[in-house]
Protein backbone atom coordinates (compact mmCIF):
# COMPACT_ATOMS: atom_id res chain seq x y z
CA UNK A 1 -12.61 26.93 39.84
CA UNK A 2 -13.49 30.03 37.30
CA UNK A 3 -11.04 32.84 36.89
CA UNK A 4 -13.58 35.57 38.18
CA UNK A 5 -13.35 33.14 41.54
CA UNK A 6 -9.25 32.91 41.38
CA UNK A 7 -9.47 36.54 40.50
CA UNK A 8 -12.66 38.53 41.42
CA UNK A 9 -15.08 40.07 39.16
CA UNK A 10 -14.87 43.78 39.91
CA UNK A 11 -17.22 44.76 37.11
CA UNK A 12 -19.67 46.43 39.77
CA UNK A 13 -16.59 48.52 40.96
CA UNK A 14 -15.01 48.90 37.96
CA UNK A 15 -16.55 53.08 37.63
CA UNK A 16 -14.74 53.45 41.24
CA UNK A 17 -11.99 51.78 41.90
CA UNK A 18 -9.60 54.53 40.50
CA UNK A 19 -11.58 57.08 42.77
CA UNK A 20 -11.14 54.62 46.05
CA UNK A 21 -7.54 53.72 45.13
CA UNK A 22 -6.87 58.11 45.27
CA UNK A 23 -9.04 58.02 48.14
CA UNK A 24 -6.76 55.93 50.32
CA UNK A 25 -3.63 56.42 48.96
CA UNK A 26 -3.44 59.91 46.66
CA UNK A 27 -1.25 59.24 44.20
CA UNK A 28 1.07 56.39 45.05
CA UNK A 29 0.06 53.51 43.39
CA UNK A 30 0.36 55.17 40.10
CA UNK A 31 3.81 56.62 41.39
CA UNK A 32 4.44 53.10 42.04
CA UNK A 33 3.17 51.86 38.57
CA UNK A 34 5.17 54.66 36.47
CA UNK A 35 8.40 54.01 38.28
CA UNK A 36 9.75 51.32 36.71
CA UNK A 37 8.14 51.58 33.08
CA UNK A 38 11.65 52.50 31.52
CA UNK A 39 12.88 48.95 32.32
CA UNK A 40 11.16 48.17 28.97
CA UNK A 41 12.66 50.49 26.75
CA UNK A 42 13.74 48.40 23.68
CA UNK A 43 10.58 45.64 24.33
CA UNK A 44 8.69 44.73 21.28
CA UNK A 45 6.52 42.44 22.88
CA UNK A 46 4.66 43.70 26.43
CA UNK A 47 1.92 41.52 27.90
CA UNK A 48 -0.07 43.15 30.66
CA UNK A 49 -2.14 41.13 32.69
CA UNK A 50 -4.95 42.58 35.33
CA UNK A 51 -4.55 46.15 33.65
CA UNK A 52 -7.47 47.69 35.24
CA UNK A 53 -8.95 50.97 34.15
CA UNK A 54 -6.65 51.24 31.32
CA UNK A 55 -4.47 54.17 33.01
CA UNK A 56 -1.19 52.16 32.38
CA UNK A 57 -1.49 52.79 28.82
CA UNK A 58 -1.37 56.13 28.98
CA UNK A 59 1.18 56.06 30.93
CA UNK A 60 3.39 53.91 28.72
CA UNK A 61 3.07 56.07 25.63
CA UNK A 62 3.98 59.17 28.31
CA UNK A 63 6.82 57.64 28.74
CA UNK A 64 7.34 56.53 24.94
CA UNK A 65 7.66 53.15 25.12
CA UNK A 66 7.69 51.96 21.56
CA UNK A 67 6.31 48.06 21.51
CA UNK A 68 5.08 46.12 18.58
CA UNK A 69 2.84 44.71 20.20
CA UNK A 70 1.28 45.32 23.82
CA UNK A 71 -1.50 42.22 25.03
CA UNK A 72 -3.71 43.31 27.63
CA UNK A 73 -5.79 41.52 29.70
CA UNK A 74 -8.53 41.98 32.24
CA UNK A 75 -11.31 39.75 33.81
CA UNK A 76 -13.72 42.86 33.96
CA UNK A 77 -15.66 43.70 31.25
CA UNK A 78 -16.12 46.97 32.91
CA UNK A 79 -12.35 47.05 33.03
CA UNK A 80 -11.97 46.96 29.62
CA UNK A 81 -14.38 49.04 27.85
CA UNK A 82 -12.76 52.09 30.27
CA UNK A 83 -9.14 50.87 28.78
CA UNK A 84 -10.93 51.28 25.25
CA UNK A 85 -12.22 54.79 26.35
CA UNK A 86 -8.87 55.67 27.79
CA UNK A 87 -7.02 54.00 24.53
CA UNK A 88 -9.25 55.65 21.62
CA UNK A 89 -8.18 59.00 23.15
CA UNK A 90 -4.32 58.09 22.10
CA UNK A 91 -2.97 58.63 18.56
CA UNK A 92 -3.57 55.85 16.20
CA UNK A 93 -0.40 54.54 15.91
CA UNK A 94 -0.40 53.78 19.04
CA UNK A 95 -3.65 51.90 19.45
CA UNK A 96 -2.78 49.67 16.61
CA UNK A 97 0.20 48.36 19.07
CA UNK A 98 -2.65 47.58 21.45
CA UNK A 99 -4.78 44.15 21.80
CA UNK A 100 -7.61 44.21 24.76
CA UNK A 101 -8.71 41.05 25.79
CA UNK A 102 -11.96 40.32 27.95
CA UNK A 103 -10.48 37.41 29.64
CA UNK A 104 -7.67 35.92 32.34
CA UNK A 105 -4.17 34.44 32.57
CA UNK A 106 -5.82 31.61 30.96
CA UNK A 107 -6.93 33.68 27.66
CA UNK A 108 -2.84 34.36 27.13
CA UNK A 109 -2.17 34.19 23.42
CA UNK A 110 -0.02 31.28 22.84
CA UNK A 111 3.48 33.57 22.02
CA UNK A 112 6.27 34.96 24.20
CA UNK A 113 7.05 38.31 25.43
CA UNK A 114 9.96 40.54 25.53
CA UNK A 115 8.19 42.12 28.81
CA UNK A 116 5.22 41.08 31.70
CA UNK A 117 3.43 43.78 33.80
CA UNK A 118 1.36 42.47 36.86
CA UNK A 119 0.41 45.27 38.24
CA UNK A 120 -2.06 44.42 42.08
CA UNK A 121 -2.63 41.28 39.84
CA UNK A 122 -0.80 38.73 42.32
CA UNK A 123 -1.91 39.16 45.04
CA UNK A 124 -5.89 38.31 43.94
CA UNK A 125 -4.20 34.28 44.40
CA UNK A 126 -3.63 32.25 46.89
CA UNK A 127 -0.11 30.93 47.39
CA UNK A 128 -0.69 27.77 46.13
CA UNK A 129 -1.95 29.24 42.98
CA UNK A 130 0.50 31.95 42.97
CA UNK A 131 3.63 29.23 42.87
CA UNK A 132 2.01 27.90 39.66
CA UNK A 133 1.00 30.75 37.76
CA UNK A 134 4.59 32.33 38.25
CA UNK A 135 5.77 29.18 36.31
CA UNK A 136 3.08 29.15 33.37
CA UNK A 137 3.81 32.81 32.81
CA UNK A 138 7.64 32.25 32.79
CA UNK A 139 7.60 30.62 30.28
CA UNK A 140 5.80 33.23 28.32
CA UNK A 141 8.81 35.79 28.70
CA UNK A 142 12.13 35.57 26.62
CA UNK A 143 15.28 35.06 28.01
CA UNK A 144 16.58 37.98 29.36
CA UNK A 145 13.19 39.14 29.62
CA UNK A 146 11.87 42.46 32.37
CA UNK A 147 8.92 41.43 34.52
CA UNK A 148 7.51 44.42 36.17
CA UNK A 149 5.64 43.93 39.71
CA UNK A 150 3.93 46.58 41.91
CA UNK A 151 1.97 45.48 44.44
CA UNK A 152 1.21 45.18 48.53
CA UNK A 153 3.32 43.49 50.79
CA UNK A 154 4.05 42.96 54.74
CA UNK A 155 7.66 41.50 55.29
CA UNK A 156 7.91 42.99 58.22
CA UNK A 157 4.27 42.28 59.80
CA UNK A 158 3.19 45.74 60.96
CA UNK A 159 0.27 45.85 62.71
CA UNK A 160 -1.32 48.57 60.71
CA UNK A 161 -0.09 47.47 57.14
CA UNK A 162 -2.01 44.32 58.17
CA UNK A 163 -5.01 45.95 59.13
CA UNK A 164 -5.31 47.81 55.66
CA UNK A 165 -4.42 44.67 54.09
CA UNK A 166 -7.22 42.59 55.88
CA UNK A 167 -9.86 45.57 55.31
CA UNK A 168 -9.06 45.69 51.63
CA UNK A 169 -9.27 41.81 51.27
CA UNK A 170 -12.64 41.69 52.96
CA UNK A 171 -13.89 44.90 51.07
CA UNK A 172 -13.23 43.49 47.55
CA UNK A 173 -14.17 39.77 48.67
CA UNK A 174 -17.80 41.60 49.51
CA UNK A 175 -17.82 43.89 46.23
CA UNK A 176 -16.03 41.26 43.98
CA UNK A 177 -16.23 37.69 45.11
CA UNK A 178 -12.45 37.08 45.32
CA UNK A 179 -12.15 34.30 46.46
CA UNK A 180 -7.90 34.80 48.49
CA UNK A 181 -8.33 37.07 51.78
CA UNK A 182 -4.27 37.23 52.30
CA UNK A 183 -1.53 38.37 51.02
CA UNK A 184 0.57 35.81 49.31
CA UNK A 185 4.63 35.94 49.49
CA UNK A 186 5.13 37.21 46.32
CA UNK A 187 8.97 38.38 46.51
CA UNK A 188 9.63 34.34 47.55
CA UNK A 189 7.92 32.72 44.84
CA UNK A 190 9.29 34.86 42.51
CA UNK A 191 12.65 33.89 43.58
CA UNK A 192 11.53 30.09 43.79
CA UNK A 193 10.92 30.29 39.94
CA UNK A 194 14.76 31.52 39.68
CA UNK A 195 13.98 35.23 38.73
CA UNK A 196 16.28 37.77 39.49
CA UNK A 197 15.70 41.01 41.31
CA UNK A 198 17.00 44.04 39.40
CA UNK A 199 15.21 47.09 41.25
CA UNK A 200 13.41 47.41 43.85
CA UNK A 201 11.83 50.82 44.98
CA UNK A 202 9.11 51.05 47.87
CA UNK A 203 6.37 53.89 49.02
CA UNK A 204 4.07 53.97 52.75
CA UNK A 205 7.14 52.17 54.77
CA UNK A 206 6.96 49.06 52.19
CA UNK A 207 3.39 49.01 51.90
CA UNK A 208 3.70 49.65 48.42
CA UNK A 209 6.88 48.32 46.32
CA UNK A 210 7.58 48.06 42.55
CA UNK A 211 10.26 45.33 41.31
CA UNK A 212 12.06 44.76 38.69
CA UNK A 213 12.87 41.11 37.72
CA UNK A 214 15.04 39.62 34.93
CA UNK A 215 14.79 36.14 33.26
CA UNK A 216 17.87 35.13 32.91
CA UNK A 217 19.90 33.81 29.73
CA UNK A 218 20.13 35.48 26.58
């Protein structure tokens, strides 16, 4: 199976998708995406998978966090040429720090990372696939290492958190070809590959939570 089936190729909504996200839920998921960004004070190393329109970026040097080296990845092509418009507006220095690749989880340089940002990345699999990309990308992060997760869950099955869930699954599967239509249990397998939850903060009664894991060792 191709990543753009795993993952969806949301070239064709790539000009949008920032304007639909607003649309349905103002400002939260970039509330949700900023919250948590200290955690990687003192990284070196960041990889950022799924990064979307390239807004994260921005948001990291807001908040002045001073990596080495940040790897960031996107399926879109779309995707990533508005991260390059978004990154060439940032000082230099800072765009040196910065590698965009056109690509997937599978495109991962082969080094590990001090940090790991998945932002609405994991849920795009299915939790089969989920179980096993947690464990290839583990072993990409030091010990001791922050992974950074915001994304959509349903622990407690509402009936209208569902809804939204099932309209946004069919929406992208018609716009994007994503191939997963439901939400996988992303909180369990991350605790199935022994990660441990530092911070957890939610928006939209738990439609919308950011975590904080930890690898542990040192």
């Amino acid at each position: 199976m191709t990543a753009d089936k795993l993952t969806g190729n949301f070239n064709s909504i790539a000009p949008y998708y920032d304007a639909l996200a607003h649309l349905v839920f103002g400002q939260t998921l970039e509330w949700a995406q900023a919250s948590l960004l200290n955690k990687l004070q003192g990284s070196n190393t960041i990889l950022i998978l799924g990064g979307g329109s390239g807004w994260i970026l921005e948001e990291i040097f807001r908040q002045e966090i001073k990596a080495e080296k940040i790897i960031y990845i996107d399926s879109s092509k779309q995707m990533i040429s508005l991260s390059k418009d978004r990154l060439d507006g940032l000082p230099n220095s800072f765009q040196t720090s910065v590698n965009l690749i056109h690509g997937s989880h599978l495109d991962i340089p082969e080094q590990s990372f001090d940090a790991i940002i998945t932002f609405f990345f994991l849920d795009l699999f299915q939790e089969d696939r989920l179980g096993k990309l947690l464990a290839d990308l583990k072993t990409k992060l030091h010990k001791g290492g922050i992974w950074l997760v915001c994304d959509f869950f349903n622990e407690n099955r509402s009936w209208w958190k569902g809804l939204l869930i099932s309209t946004m699954y069919t929406f992208f599967g018609l716009m994007s070809g994503l191939g997963n239509r439901k939400l996988p249990p992303i909180k369990v397998k991350m605790e199935e590959n022994e990660l441990t939850l530092i911070e957890e903060k939610k928006w939209k009664k738990g439609l919308v939570k950011a975590l904080a894991y930890k690898k542990s060792g040192i």
